[in-house]
Protein backbone atom coordinates (compact mmCIF):
# COMPACT_ATOMS: atom_id res chain seq x y z
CA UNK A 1 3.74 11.01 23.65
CA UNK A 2 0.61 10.07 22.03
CA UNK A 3 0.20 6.61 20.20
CA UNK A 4 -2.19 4.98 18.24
CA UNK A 5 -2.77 0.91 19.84
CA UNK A 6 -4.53 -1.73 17.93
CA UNK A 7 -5.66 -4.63 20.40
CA UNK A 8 -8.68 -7.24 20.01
CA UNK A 9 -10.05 -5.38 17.10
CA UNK A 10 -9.96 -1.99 19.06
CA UNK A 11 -8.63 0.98 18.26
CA UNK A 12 -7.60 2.95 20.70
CA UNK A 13 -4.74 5.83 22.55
CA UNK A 14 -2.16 5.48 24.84
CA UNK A 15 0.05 7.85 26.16
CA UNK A 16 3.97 6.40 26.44
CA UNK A 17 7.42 7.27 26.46
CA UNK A 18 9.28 8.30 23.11
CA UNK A 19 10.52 5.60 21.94
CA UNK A 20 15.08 5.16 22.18
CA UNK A 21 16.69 5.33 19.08
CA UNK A 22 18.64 2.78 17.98
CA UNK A 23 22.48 3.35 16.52
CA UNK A 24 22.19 3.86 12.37
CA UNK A 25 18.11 4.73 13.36
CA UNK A 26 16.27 8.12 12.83
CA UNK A 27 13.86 9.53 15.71
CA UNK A 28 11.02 10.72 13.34
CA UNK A 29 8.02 13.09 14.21
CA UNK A 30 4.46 12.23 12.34
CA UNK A 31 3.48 14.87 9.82
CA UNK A 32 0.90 12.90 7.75
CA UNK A 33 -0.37 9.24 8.10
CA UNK A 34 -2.43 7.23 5.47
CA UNK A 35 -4.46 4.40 6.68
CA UNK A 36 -4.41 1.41 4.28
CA UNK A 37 -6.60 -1.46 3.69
CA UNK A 38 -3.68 -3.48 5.81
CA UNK A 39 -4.02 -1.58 8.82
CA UNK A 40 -8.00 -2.42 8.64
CA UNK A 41 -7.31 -5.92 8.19
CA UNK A 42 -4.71 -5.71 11.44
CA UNK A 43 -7.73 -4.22 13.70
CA UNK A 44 -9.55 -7.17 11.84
CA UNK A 45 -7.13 -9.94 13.06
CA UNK A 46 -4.46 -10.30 10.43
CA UNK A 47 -1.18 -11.63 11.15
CA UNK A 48 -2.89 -11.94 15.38
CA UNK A 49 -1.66 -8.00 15.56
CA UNK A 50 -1.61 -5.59 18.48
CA UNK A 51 0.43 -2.90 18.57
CA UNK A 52 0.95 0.33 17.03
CA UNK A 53 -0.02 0.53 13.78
CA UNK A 54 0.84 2.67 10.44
CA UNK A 55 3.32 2.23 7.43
CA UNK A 56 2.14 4.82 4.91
CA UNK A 57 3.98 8.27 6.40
CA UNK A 58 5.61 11.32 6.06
CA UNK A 59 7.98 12.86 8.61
CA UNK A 60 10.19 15.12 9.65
CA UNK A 61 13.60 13.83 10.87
CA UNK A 62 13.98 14.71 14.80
CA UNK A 63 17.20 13.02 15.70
CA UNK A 64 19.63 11.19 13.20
CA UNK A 65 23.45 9.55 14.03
CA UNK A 66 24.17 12.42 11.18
CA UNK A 67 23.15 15.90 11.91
CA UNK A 68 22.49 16.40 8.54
CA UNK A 69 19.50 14.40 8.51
CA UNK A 70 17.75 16.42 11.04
CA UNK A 71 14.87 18.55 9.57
CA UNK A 72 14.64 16.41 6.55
CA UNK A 73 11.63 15.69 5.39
CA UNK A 74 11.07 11.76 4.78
CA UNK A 75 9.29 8.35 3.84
CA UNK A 76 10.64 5.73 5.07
CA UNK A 77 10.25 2.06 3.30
CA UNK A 78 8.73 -0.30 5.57
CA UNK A 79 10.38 -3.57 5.50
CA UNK A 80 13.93 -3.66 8.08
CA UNK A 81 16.08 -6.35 7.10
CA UNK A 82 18.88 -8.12 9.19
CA UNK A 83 21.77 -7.35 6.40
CA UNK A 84 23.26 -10.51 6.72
CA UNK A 85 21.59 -12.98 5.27
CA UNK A 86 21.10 -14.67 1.57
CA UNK A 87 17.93 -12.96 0.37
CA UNK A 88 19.75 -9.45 1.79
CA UNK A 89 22.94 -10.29 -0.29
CA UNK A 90 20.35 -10.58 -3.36
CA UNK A 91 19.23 -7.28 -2.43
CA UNK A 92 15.61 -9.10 -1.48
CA UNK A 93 15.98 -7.75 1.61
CA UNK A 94 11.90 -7.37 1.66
CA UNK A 95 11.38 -11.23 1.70
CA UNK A 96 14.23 -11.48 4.55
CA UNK A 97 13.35 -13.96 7.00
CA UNK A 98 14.67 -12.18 9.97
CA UNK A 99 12.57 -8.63 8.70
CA UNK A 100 10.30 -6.61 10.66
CA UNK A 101 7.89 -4.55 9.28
CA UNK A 102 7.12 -0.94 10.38
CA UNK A 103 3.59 -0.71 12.30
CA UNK A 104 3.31 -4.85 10.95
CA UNK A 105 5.26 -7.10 12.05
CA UNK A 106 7.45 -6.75 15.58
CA UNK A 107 8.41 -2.65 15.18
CA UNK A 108 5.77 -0.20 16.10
CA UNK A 109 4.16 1.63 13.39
CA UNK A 110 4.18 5.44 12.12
CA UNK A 111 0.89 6.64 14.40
CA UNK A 112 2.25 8.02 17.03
CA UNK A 113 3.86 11.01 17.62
CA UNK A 114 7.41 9.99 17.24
CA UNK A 115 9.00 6.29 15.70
CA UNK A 116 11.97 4.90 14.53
CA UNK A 117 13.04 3.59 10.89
CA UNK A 118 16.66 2.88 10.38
CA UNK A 119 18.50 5.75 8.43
CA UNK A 120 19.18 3.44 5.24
CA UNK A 121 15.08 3.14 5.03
CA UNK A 122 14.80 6.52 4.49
CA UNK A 123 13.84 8.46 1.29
CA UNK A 124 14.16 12.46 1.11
CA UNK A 125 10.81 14.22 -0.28
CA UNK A 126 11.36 16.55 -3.50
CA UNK A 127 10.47 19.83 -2.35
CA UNK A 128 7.33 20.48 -4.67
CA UNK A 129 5.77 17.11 -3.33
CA UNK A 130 3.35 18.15 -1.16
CA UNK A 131 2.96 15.72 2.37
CA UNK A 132 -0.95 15.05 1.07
CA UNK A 133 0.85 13.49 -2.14
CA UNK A 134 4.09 12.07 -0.29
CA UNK A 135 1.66 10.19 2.28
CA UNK A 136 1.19 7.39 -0.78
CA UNK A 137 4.73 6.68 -1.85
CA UNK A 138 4.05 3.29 0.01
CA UNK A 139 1.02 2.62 -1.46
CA UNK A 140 2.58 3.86 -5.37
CA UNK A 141 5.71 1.53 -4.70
CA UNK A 142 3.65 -1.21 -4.31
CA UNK A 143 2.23 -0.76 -7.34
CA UNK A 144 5.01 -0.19 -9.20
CA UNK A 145 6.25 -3.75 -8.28
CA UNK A 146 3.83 -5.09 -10.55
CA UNK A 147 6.41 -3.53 -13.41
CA UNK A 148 9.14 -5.45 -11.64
CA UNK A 149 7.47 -8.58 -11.68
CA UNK A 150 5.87 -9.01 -14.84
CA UNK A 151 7.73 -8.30 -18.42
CA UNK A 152 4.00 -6.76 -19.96
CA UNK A 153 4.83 -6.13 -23.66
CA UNK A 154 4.29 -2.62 -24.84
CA UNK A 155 0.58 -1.35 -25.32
CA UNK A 156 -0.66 -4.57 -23.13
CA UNK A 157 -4.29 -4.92 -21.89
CA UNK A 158 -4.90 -4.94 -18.48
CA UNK A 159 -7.78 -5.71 -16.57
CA UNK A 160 -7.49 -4.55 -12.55
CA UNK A 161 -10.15 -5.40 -10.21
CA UNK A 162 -11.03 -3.70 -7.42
CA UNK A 163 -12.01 0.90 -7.16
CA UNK A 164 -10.37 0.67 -3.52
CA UNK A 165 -7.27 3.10 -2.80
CA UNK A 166 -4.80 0.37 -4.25
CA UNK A 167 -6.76 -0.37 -7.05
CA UNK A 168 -6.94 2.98 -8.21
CA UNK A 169 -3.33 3.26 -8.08
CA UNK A 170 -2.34 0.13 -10.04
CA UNK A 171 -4.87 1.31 -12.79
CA UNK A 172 -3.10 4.61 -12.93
CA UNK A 173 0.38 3.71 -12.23
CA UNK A 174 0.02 0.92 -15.22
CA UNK A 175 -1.34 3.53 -17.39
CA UNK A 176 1.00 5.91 -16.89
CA UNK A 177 3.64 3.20 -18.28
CA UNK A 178 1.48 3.26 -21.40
CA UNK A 179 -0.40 0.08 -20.80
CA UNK A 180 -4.22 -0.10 -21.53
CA UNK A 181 -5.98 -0.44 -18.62
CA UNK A 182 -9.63 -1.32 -17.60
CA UNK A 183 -10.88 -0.78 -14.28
CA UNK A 184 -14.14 -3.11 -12.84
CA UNK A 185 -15.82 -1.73 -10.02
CA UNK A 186 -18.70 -1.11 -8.32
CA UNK A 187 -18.43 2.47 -7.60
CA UNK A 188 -18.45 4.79 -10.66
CA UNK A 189 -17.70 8.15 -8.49
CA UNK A 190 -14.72 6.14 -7.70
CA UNK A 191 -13.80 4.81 -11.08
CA UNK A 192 -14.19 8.42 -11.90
CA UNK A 193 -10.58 9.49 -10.89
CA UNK A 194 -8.89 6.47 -12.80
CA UNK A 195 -10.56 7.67 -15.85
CA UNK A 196 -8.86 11.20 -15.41
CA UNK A 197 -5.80 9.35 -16.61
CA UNK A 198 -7.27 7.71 -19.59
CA UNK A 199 -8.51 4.57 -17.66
CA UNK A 200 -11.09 2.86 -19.47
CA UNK A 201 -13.66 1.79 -16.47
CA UNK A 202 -16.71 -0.39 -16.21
CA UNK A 203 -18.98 -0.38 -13.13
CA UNK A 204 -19.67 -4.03 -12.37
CA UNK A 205 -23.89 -4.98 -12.38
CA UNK A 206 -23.58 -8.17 -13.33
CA UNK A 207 -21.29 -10.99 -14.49
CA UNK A 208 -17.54 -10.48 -15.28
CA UNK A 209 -15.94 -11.25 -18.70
CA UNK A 210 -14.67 -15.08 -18.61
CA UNK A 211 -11.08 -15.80 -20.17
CA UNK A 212 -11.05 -12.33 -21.37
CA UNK A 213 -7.61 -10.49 -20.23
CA UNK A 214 -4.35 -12.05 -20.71
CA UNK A 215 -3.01 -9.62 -17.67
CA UNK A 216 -5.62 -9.65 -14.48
CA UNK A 217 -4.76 -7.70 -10.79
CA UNK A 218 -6.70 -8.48 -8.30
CA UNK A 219 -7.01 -5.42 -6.04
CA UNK A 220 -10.65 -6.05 -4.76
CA UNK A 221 -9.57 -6.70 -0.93
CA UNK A 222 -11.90 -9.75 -0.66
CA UNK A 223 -11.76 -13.27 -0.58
CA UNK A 224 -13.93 -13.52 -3.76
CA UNK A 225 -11.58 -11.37 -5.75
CA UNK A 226 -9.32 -14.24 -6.42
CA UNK A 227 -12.22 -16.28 -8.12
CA UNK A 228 -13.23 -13.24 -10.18
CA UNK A 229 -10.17 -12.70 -11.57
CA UNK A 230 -9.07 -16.14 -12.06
CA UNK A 231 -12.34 -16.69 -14.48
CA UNK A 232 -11.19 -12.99 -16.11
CA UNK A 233 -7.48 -14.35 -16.83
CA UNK A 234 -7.58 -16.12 -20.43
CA UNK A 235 -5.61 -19.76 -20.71
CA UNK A 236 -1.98 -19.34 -20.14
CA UNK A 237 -2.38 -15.98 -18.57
CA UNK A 238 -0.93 -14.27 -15.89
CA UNK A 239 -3.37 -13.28 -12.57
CA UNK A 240 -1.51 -10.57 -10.11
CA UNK A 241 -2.56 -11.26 -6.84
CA UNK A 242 -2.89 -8.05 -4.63
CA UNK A 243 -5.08 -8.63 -1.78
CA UNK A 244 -4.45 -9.24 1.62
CA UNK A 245 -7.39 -10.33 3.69
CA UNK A 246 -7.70 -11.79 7.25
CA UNK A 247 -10.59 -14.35 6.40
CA UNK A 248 -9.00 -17.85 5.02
CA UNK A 249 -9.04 -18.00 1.05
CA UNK A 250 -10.47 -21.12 -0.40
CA UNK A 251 -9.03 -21.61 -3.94
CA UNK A 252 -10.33 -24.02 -6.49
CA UNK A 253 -7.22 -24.69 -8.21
CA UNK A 254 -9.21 -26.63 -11.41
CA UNK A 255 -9.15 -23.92 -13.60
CA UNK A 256 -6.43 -22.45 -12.72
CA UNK A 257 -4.41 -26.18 -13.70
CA UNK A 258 -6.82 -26.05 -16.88
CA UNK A 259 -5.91 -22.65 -17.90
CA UNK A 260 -2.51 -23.03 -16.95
CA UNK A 261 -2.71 -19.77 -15.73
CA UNK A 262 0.80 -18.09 -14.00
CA UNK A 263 0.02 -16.45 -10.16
CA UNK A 264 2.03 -13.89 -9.21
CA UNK A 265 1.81 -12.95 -5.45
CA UNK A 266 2.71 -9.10 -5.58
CA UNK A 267 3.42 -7.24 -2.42
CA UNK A 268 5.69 -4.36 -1.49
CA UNK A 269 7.82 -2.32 -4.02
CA UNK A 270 10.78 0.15 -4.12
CA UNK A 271 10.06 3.46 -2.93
CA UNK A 272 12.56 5.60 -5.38
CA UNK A 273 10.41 4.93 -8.84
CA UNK A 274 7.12 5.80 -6.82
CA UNK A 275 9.11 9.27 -5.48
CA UNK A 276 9.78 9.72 -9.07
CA UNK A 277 6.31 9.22 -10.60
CA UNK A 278 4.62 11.10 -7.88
CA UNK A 279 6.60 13.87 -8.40
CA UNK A 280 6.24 13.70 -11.89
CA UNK A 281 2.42 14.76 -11.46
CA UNK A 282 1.25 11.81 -13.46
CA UNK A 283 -0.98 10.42 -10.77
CA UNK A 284 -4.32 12.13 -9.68
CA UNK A 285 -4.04 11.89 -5.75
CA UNK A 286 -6.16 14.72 -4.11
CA UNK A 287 -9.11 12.96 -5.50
CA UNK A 288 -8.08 10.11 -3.50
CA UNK A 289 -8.32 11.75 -0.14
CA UNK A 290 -11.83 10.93 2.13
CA UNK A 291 -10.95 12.92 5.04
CA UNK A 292 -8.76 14.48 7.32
CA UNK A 293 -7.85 13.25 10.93
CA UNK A 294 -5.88 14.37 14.10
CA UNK A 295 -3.67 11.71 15.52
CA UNK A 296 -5.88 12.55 18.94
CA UNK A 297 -9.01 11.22 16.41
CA UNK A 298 -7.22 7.86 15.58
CA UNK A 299 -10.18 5.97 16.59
CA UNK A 300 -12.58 7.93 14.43
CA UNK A 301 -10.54 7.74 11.59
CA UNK A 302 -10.48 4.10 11.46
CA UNK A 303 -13.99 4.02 12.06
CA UNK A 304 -14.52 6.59 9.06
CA UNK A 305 -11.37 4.31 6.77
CA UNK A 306 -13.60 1.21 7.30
CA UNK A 307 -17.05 2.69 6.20
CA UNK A 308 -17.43 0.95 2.70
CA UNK A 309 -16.26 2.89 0.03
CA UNK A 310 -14.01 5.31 1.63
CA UNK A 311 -10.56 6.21 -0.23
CA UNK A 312 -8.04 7.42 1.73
CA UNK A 313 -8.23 8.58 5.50
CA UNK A 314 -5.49 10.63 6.54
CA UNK A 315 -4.09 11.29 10.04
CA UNK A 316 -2.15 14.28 11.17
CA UNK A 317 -0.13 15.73 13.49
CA UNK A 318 -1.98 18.33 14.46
């Protein structure tokens, strides 16, 4: 089969055995692939990667433990858990110790022709949601942790930095849960498709507002982001960390102490309220897509995902 290999910042093919499926796992075929801002940061050197790459998916269920699994049509959340431990009995199985993480950490990744998720990880697609709008449950859920994680009153003002694919999705997913959002970027065809939702946005030329917001995200994928957004946050705010970079991230901690601002480091989320909002046709996705790959054209695609400014890439089975 056909697999997509991440090795010393190349991508690259490789042609390998289907991979054995483990008791309680699903065999699963590709249909659609999304490549994230992680997966650019893992040809970049994050977390030392090689391997296979890919978390954001949809497939089609080729061999299950229970037949009636086969056929389905699936995402699959990425984080597998051992079961057994503390943070699994507090159903925090996605901080587990003992995880790996699909096409991340120590379990190859959704590009490829076939992969394994265990059957529990698995989420059915509603019929009427298409595989272009499935592809960014992953992406969605993530956002919708933000709702977990902070208790915003009703009506709140938000300020998220950062047009890229996640940041685009946090402004609309936080909008959609009727809070007021404002979008900074640089790019105002991009800020465009927030605004479809009601997203007030505000192409950045010059500097930020200081002490402004009592609710900041920082979505802006850099290592400068933090700094940005920690000036944006007002005294006793809260700042909602989303990026994940390879560089180091120097933090002057001063104002932070000063302001006695609360961090919150936000990661992955639960995929069954981002099923639910995507199929609820809230969210403005096609806008969102940049173009449209074969698996064959991995390497192009991640040449074409890392060209500044480019939403979403997607990769395909055919």
């Amino acid at each position: 089969m056909k697999t997509t290999w991440i090795e010393n910042g190349e991508v690259s093919l490789r042609d390998v055995p289907p991979p054995a499926r483990p008791g309680g796992s699903a065999l699963l075929r590709l249909i659609t692939g999304g490549i994230c801002n992680t997966d650019l940061e893992l040809q970049r050197g994050y977390y030392g990667f090689s391997g296979v790459p890919g978390h954001e998916f949809v497939a089609e269920v080729a061999a299950a433990d229970d037949p009636a699994w086969v056929g389905a049509r699936v995402v699959g959340e990425i984080n597998l858990a051992c079961g057994k431990c503390d943070w699994c009995a507090r159903d925090l199985g996605r901080h587990c110790p003992h995880r790996t993480v699909l096409g991340i950490v120590r379990h190859p990744g959704a590009f490829a022709d076939f992969f394994t998720l265990p059957v529990e990880n698995l989420r059915r697609i509603p019929q009427h949601v298409s595989n272009d709008h499935a592809v960014f449950t992953e992406p969605v859920a993530a956002a919708c942790e933000i709702l977990e994680q902070v208790p915003f009153p009703p009506g709140s003002d938000v300020a998220v930095l950062g047009d890229g694919k996640l940041g685009l999705l946090i402004a609309q997913v936080l909008a959609a849960h009727g809070l007021r959002v404002c979008l900074f970027g640089r790019h105002a065809d991009k800020l465009s498709v927030a605004a479809l939702v009601g997203v007030q946005t505000e192409v950045v030329s010059g500097p930020l507002p200081e002490a402004t917001f009592r609710y900041v995200v920082d979505a802006t994928g850099s290592a400068e982001g933090l700094a940005q957004a920690v000036r944006m946050t007002e005294p006793r705010g809260t700042l909602i960390m989303k990026s994940t970079v390879s560089s180091h991230v120097a933090v002057d901690t001063a104002p932070i102490i000063v302001n006695e601002l609360t961090l919150v480091g936000s990661r992955c989320g639960r995929f069954d309220p981002a099923l639910a909002l995507i199929a609820s046709g809230k969210l403005h996705l096609d806008e969102m897509i940049a173009g449209r790959y074969p698996l064959s054209a991995a390497p192009e695609a991640f040449a074409h995902a890392a060209t500044r400014g480019t939403l979403k890439v997607l990769l395909t089975a055919a």
